[in-house]
Protein backbone atom coordinates (compact mmCIF):
# COMPACT_ATOMS: atom_id res chain seq x y z
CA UNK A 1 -37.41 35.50 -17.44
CA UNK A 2 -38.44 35.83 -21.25
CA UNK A 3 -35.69 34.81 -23.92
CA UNK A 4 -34.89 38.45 -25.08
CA UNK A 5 -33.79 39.22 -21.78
CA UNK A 6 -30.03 37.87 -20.94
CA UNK A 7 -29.33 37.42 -16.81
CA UNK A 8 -26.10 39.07 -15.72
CA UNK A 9 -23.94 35.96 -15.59
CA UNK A 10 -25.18 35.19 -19.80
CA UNK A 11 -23.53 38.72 -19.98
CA UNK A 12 -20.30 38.14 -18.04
CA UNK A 13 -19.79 34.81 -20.44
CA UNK A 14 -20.78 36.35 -23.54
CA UNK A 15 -18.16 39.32 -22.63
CA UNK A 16 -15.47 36.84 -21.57
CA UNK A 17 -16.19 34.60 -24.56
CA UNK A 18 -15.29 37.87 -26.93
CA UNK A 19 -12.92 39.04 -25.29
CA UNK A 20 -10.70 35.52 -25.90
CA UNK A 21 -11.97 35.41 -29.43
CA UNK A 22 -10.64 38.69 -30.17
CA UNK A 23 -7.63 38.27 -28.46
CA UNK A 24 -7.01 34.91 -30.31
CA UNK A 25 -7.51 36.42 -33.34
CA UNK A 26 -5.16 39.40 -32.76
CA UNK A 27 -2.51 36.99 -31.71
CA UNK A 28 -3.18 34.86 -35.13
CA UNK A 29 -2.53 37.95 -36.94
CA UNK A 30 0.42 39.12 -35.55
CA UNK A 31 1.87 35.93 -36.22
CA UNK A 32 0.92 35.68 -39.75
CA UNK A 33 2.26 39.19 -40.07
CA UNK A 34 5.54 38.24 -38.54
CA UNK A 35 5.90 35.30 -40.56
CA UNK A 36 5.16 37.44 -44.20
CA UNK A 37 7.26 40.41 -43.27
CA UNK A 38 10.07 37.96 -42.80
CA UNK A 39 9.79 37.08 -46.56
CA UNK A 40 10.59 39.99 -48.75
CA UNK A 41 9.52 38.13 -51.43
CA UNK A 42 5.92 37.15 -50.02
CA UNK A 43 5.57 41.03 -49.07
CA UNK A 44 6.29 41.88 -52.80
CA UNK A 45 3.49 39.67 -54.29
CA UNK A 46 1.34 40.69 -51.75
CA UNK A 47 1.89 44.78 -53.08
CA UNK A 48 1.82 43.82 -56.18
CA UNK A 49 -1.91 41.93 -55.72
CA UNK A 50 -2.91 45.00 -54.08
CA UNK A 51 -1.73 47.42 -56.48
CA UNK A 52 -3.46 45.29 -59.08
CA UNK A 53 -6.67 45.23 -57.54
CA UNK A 54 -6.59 48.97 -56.86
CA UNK A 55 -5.96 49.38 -61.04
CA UNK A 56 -8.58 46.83 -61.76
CA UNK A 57 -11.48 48.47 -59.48
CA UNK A 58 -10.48 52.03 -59.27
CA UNK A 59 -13.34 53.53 -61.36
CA UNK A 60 -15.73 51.51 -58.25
CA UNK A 61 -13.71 52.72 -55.61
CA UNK A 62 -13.48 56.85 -56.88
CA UNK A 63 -17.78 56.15 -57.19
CA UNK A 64 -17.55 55.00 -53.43
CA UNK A 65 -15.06 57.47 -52.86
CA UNK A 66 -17.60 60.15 -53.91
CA UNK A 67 -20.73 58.69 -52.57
CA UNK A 68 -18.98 58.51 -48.82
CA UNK A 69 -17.57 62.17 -49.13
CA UNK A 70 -21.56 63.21 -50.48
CA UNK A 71 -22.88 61.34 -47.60
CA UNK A 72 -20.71 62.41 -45.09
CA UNK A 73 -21.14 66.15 -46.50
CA UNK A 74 -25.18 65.76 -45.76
CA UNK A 75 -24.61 64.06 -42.55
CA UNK A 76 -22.71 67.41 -40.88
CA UNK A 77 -25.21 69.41 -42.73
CA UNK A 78 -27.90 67.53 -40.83
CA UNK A 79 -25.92 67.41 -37.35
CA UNK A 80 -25.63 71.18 -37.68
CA UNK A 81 -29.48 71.99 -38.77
CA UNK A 82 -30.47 69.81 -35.31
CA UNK A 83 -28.00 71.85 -33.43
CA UNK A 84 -29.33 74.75 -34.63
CA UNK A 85 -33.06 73.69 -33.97
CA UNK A 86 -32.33 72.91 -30.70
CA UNK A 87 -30.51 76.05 -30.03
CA UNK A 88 -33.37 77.91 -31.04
CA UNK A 89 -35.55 75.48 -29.00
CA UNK A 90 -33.38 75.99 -25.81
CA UNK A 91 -33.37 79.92 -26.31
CA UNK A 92 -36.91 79.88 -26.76
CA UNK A 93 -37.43 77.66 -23.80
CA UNK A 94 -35.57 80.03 -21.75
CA UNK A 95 -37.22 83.17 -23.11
CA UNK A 96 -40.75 81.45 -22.13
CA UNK A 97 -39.65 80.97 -18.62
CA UNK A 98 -38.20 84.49 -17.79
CA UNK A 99 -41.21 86.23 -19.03
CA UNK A 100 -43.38 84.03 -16.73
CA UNK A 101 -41.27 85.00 -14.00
């Protein structure tokens, strides 16, 4: 067996191993959560960092803003120019094997 190539028990391990990690890390969070909603006064600062960092980087998060809506814009433009190529491909397809019928 070559080293790209993982055996089914390297799978079952690596799967099991991620699955605790993620779980341990949810539970961290939810405690740390917990523990800063239960201090009004932690919760505050923490808005008011956020809020600050939003004012501070706003102009670079409108420009990512706009380049993610642009992108997004071409992407469906592109998903719907395949459909319609393979629409056409599929009617054609079906057009070539009535008439040899």
């Amino acid at each position: 067996m070559t080293a790209s190539h993982s055996t089914k028990g390297e799978l079952v391990v690596k799967g099991v191993a991620t699955t605790m990690a993620a779980a341990t890390i949810l539970e961290t969070g939810k405690g740390v959560m917990t523990t800063l909603a239960k201090h009004p006064l932690v919760m505050f600062g923490m808005g008011f960092v956020a809020g600050y960092l939003t004012h501070k980087y706003r102009k670079e998060i409108i420009v990512l803003t706009s380049k993610t809506a642009e992108q997004s814009k071409d992407f469906v433009l592109k998903q719907k120019e395949h459909l319609q190529d393979f629409l056409a491909e599929s009617l054609q397809d079906a057009e070539d094997t009535d008439t040899t019928k």
